[in-house]
C-alpha atoms as a PDB file:
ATOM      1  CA  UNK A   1      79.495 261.722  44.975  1.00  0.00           C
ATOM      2  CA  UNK A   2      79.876 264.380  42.644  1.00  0.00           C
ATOM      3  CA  UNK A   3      79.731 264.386  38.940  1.00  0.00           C
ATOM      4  CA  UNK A   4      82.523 265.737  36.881  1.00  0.00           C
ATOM      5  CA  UNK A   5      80.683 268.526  35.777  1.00  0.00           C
ATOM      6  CA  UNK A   6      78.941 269.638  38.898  1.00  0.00           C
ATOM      7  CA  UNK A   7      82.531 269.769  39.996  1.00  0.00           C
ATOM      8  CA  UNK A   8      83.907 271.613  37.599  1.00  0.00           C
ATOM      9  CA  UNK A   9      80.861 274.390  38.356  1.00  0.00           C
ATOM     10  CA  UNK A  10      81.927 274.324  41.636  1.00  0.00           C
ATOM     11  CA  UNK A  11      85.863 274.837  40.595  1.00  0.00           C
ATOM     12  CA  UNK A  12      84.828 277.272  38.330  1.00  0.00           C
ATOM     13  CA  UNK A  13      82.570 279.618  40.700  1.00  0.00           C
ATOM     14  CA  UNK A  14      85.174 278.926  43.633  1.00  0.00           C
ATOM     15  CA  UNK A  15      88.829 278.979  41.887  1.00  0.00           C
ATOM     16  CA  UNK A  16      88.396 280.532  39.069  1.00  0.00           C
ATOM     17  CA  UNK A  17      92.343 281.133  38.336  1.00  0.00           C
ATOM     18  CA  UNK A  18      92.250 277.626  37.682  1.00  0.00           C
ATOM     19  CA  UNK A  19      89.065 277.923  34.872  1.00  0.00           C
ATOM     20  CA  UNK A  20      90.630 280.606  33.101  1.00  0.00           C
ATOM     21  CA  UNK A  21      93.939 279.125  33.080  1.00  0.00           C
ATOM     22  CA  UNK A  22      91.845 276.269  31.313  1.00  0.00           C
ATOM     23  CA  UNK A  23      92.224 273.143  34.092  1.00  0.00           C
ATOM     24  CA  UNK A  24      89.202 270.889  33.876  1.00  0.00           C
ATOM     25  CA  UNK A  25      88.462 267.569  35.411  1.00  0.00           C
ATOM     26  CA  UNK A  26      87.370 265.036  33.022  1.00  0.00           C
ATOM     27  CA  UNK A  27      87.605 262.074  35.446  1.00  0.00           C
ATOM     28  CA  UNK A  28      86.166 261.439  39.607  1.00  0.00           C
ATOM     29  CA  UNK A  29      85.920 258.297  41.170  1.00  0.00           C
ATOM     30  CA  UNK A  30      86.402 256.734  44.486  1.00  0.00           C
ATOM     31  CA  UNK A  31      90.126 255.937  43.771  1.00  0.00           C
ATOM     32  CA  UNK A  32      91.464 258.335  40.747  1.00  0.00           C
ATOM     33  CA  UNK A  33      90.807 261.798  39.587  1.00  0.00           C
ATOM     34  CA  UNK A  34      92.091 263.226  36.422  1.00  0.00           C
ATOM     35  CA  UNK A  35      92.706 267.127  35.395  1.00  0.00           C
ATOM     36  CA  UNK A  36      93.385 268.265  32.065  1.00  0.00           C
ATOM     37  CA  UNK A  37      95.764 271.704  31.278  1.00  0.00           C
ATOM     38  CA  UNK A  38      96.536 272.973  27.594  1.00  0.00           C
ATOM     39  CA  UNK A  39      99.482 274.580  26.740  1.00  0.00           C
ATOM     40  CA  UNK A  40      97.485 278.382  25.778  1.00  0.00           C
ATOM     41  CA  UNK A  41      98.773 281.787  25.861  1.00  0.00           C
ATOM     42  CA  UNK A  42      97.137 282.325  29.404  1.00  0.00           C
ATOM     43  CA  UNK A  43      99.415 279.924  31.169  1.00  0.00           C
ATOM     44  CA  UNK A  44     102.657 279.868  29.404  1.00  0.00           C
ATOM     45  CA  UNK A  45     105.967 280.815  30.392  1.00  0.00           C
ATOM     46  CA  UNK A  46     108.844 282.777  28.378  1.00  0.00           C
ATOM     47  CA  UNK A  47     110.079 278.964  27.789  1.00  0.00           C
ATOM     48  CA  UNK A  48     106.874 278.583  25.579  1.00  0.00           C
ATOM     49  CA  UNK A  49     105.751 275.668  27.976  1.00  0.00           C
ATOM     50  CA  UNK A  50     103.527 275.567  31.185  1.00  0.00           C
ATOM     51  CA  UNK A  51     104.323 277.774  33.571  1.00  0.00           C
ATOM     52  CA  UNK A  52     104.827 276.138  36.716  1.00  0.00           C
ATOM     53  CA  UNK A  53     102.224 277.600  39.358  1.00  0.00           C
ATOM     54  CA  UNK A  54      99.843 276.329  36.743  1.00  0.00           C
ATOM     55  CA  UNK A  55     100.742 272.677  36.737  1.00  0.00           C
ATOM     56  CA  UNK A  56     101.144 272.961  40.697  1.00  0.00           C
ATOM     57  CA  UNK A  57      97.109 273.614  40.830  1.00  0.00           C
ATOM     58  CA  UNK A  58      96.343 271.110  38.198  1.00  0.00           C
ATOM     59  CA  UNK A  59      98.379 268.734  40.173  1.00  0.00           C
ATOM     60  CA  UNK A  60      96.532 269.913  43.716  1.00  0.00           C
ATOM     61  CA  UNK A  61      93.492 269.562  42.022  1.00  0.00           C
ATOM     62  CA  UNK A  62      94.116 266.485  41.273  1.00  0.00           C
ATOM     63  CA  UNK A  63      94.047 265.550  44.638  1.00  0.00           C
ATOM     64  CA  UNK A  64      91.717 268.190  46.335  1.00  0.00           C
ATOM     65  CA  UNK A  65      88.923 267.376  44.467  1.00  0.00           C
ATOM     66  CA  UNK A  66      88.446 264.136  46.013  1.00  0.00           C
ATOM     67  CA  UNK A  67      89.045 265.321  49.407  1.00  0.00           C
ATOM     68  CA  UNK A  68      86.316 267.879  48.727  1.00  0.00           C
ATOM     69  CA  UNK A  69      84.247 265.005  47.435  1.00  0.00           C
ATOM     70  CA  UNK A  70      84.798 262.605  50.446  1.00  0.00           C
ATOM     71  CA  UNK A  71      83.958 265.545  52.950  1.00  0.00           C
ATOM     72  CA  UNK A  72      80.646 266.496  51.382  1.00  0.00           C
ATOM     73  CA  UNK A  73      79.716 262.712  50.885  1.00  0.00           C
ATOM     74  CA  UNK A  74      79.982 262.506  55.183  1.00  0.00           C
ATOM     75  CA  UNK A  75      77.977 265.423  55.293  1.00  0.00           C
ATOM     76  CA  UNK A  76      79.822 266.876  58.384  1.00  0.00           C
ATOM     77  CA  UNK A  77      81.998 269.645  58.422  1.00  0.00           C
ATOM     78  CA  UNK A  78      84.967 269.201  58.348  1.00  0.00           C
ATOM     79  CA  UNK A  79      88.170 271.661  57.060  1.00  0.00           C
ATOM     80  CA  UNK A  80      90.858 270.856  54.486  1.00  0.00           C
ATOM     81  CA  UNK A  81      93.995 272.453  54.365  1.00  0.00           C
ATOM     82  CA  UNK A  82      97.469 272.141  51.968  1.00  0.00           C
ATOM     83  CA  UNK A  83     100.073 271.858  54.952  1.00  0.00           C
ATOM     84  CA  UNK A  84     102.977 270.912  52.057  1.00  0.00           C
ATOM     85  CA  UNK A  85     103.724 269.964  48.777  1.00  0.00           C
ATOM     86  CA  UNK A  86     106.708 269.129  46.609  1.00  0.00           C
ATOM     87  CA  UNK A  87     107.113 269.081  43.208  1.00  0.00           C
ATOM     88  CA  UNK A  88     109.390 268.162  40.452  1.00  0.00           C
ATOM     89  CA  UNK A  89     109.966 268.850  36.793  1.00  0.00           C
ATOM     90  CA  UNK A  90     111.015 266.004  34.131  1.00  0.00           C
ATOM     91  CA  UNK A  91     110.289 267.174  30.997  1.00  0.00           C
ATOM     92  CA  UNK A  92     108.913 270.450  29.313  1.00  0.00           C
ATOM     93  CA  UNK A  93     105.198 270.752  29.721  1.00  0.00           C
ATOM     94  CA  UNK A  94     104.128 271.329  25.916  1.00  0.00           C
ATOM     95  CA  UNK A  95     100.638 270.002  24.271  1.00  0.00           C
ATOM     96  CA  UNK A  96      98.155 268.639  27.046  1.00  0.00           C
ATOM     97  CA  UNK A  97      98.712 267.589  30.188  1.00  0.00           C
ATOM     98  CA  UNK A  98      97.247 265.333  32.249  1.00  0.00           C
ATOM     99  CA  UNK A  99      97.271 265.153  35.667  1.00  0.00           C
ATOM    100  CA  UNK A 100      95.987 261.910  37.759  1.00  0.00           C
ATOM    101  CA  UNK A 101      95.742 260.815  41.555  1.00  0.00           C
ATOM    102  CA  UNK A 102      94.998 257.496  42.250  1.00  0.00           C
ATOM    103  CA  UNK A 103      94.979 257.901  46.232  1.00  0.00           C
ATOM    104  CA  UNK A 104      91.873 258.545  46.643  1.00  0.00           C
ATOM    105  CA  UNK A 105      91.256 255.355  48.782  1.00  0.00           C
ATOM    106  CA  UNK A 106      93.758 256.664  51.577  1.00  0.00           C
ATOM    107  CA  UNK A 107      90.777 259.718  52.098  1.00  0.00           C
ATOM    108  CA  UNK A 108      88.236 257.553  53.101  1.00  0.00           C
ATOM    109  CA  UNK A 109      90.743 255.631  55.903  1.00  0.00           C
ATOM    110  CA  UNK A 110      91.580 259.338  57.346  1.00  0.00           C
ATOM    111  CA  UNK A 111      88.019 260.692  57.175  1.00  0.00           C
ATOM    112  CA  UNK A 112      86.920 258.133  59.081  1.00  0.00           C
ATOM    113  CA  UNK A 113      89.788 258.434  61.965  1.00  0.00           C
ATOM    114  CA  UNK A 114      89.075 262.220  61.951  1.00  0.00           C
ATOM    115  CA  UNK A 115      85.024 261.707  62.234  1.00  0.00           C
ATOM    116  CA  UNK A 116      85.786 259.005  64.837  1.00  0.00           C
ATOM    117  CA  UNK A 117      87.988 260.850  67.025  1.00  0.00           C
ATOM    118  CA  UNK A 118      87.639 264.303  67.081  1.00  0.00           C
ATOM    119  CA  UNK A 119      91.644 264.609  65.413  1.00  0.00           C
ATOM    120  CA  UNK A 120      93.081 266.240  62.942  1.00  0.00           C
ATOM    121  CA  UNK A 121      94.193 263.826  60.207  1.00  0.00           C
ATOM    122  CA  UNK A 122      97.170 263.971  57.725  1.00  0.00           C
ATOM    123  CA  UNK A 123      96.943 262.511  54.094  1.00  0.00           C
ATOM    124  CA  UNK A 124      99.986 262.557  51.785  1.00  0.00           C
ATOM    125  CA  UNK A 125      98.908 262.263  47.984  1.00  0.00           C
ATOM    126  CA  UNK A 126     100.659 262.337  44.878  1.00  0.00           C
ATOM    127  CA  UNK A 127      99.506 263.453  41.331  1.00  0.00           C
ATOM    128  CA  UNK A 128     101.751 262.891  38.021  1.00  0.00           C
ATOM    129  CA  UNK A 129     101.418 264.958  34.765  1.00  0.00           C
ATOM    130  CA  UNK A 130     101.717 262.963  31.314  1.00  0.00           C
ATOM    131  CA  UNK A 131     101.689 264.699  28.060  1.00  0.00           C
ATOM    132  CA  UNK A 132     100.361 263.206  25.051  1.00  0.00           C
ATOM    133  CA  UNK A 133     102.721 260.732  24.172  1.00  0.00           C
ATOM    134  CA  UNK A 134     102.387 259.363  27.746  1.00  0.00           C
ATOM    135  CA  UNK A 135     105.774 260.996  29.051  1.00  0.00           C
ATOM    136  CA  UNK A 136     105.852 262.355  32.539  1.00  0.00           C
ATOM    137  CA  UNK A 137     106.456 266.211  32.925  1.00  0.00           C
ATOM    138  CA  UNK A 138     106.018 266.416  36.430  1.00  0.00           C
ATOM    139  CA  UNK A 139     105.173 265.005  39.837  1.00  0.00           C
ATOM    140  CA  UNK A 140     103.911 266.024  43.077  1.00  0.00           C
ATOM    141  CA  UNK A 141     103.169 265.196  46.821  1.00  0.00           C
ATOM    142  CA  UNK A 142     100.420 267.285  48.490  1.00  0.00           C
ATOM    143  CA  UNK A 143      99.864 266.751  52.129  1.00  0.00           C
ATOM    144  CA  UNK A 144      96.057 267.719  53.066  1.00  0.00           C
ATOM    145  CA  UNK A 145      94.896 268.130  56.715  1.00  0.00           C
ATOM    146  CA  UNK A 146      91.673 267.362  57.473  1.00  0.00           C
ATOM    147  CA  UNK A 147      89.488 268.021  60.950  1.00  0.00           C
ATOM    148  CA  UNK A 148      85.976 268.014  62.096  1.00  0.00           C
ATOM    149  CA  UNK A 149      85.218 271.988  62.503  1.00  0.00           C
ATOM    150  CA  UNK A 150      83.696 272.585  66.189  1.00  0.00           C
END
C-alpha cells in the first residue's frame, strides 16, 4: 500500500492539473481516502468559489486513488477506466474542501472477481466535499471499470 506522499509524487508527476490546481491527499487507507482543494486564484470561478471541473477531480481522486492502490498491491495489470460520473452542487465551494470516499472496501470484492475470471468489473463509488464548518458542497458517483490487460 502506498503512502500518502508517495502518492501524491505519483499524482503530481502523472496529473499534474490536479497539483497545480492545489488537490492533495492527506489521507489512504483500505476503506477511506481523503483529498484536500483550497479556494486559490488558480481554480476559482467568476462566482469567487471553486470552479467545478476542479472539485469533479478532487472528488475522482478521491476514489481513483484507491483503485490505483488496490491494482498495484495485486501486482497484475490490470486497466482502470471512468465509464460515468454524476455530480451535484449544494452549497458554494468557499475555504477548503474536503473530499472523502469511504468505498474503498467494494475494490477489493471487484479486483478479486476481475483477477479470478478474466472479466471486466464495474465499481460505483461516491465521494462528498465538506467545507470547514462540516457542510456539504458537493457529491459524486464515479463508476470505475476495471480488467486484467492481456
Amino acid at each position: 500500500s502506498a503512502t500518502v506522499k508517495q502518492m501524491n509524487w505519483f499524482l503530481r508527476i502523472n496529473v499534474p492539473v490536479a497539483y497545480l490546481c492545489g488537490l492533495r491527499l492527506i489521507a489512504l487507507t483500505k476503506s477511506n481516502a481523503a483529498i484536500t482543494v483550497k479556494l486559490n486564484w488558480l481554480n476559482k470561478n467568476p462566482f469567487k468559489s471553486i470552479y467545478f471541473a476542479v472539485q469533479s477531480m478532487a472528488a475522482e481522486l478521491s476514489t481513483g486513488v484507491m483503485v490505483l492502490d488496490k491494482i498495484n498491491e495485486s501486482g497484475k495489470k490490470v486497466s482502470m477506466l471512468v465509464t460515468n460520473y454524476s455530480g451535484r452542487f449544494t452549497k458554494k465551494a468557499v475555504g477548503r474542501i474536503i473530499f472523502v470516499c469511504k468505498d474503498g472496501l467494494l475494490i477489493e470484492r471487484a479486483l478479486k472477481n476481475t483477477l479470478e475470471t478474466g472479466e471486466a468489473q464495474t465499481i460505483e463509488m461516491n465521494s462528498v466535499g465538506t467545507d470547514e464548518a462540516g457542510d456539504q458542497v458537493s457529491a459524486y458517483t464515479f463508476q470505475w471499470s476495471i480488467r486484467l490487460k492481456k
